[in-house]
C-alpha atoms as a PDB file:
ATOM      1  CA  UNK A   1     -42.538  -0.180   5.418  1.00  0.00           C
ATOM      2  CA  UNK A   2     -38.656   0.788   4.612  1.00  0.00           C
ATOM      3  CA  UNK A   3     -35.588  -0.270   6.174  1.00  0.00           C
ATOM      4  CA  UNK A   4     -33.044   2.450   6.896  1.00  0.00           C
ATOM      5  CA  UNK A   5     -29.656   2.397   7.716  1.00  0.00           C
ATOM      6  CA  UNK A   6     -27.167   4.868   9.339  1.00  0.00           C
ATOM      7  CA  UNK A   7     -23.829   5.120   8.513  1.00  0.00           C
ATOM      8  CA  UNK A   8     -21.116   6.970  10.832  1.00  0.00           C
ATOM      9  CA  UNK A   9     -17.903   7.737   8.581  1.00  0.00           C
ATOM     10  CA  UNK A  10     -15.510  10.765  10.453  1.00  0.00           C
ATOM     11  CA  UNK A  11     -14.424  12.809   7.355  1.00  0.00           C
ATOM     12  CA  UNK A  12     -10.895  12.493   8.856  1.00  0.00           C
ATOM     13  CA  UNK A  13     -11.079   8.707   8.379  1.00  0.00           C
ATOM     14  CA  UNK A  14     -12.369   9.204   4.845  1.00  0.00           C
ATOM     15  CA  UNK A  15      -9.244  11.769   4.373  1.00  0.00           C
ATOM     16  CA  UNK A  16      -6.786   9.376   5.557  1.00  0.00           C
ATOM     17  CA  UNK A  17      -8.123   6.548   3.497  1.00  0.00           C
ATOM     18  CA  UNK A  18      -7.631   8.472   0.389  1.00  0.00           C
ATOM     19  CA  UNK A  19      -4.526   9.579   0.904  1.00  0.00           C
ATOM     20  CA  UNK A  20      -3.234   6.109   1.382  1.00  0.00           C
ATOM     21  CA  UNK A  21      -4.579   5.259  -2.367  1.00  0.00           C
ATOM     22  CA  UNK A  22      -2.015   4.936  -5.039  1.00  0.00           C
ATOM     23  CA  UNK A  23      -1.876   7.807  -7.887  1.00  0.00           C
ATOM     24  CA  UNK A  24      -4.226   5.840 -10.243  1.00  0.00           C
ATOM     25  CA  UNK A  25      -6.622   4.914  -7.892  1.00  0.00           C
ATOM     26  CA  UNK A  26      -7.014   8.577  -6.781  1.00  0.00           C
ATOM     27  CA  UNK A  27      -7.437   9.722 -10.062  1.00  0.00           C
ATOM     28  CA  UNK A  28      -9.890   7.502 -10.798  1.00  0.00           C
ATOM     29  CA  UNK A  29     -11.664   8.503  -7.785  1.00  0.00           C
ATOM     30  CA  UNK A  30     -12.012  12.100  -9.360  1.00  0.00           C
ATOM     31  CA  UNK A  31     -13.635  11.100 -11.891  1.00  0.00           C
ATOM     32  CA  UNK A  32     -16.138   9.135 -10.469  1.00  0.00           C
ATOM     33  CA  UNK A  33     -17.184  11.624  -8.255  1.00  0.00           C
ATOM     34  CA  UNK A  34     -17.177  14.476 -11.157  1.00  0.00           C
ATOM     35  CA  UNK A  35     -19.546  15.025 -13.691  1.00  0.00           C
ATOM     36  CA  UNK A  36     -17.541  12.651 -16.152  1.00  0.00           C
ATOM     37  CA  UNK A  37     -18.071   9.965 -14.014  1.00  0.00           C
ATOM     38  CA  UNK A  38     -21.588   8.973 -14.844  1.00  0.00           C
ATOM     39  CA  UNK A  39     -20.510   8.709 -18.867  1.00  0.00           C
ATOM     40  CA  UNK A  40     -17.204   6.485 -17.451  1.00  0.00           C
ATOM     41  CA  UNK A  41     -18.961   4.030 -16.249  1.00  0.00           C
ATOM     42  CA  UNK A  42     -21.615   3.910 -19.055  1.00  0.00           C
ATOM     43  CA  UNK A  43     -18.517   3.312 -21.100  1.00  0.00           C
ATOM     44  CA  UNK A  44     -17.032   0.575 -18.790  1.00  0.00           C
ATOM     45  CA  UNK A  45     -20.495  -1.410 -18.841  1.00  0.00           C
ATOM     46  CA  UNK A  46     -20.553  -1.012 -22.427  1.00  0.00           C
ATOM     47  CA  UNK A  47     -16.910  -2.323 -22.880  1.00  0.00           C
ATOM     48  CA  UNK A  48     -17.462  -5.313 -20.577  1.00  0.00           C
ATOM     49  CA  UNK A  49     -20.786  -6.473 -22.250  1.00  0.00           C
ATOM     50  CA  UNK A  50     -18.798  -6.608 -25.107  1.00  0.00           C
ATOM     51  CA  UNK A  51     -21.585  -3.989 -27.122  1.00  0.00           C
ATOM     52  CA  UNK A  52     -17.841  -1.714 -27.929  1.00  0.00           C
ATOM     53  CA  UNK A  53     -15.210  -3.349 -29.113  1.00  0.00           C
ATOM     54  CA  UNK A  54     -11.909  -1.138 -28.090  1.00  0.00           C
ATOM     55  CA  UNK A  55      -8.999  -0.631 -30.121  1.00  0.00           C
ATOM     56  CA  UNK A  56      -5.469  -2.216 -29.388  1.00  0.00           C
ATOM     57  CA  UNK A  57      -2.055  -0.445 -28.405  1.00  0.00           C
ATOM     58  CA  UNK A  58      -0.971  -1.333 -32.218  1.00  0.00           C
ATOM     59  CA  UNK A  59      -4.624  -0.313 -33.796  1.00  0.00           C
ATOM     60  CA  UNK A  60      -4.379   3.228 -32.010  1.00  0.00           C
ATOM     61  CA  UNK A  61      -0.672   3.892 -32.906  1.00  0.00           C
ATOM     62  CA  UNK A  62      -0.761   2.376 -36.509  1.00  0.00           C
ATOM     63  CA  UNK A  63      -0.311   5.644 -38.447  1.00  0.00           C
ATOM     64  CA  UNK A  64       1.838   7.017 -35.934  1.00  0.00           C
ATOM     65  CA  UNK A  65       4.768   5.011 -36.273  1.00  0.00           C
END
């Protein structure tokens, strides 16, 4: 036996909402819902269970300088 659920969400609701985001948030929207999404978030699990260790500001920008 399965439990469903429906869900009514007006498109113009969802519109508005997204508009109201800040810059940053949107753009991180788009990527979540593109292709590059699914390897973002592979990365972000990876960084926060510490498996990756990510490079500082200085360790990035060390031969740059």
């Amino acid at each position: 036996m399965g439990i469903g659920v429906n869900v009514e969400l007006k498109v113009e609701e969802i519109a508005k909402t997204i508009k109201k985001l800040k810059r940053e948030d949107r753009e991180q929207l788009l990527l979540l819902l593109s292709r590059e999404g699914k390897e973002i978030r592979k990365r972000i699990k990876e960084i926060k269970s510490r498996k990756v260790k990510t490079l500082s500001r200085e360790e990035i920008l060390k031969d740059v300088l």
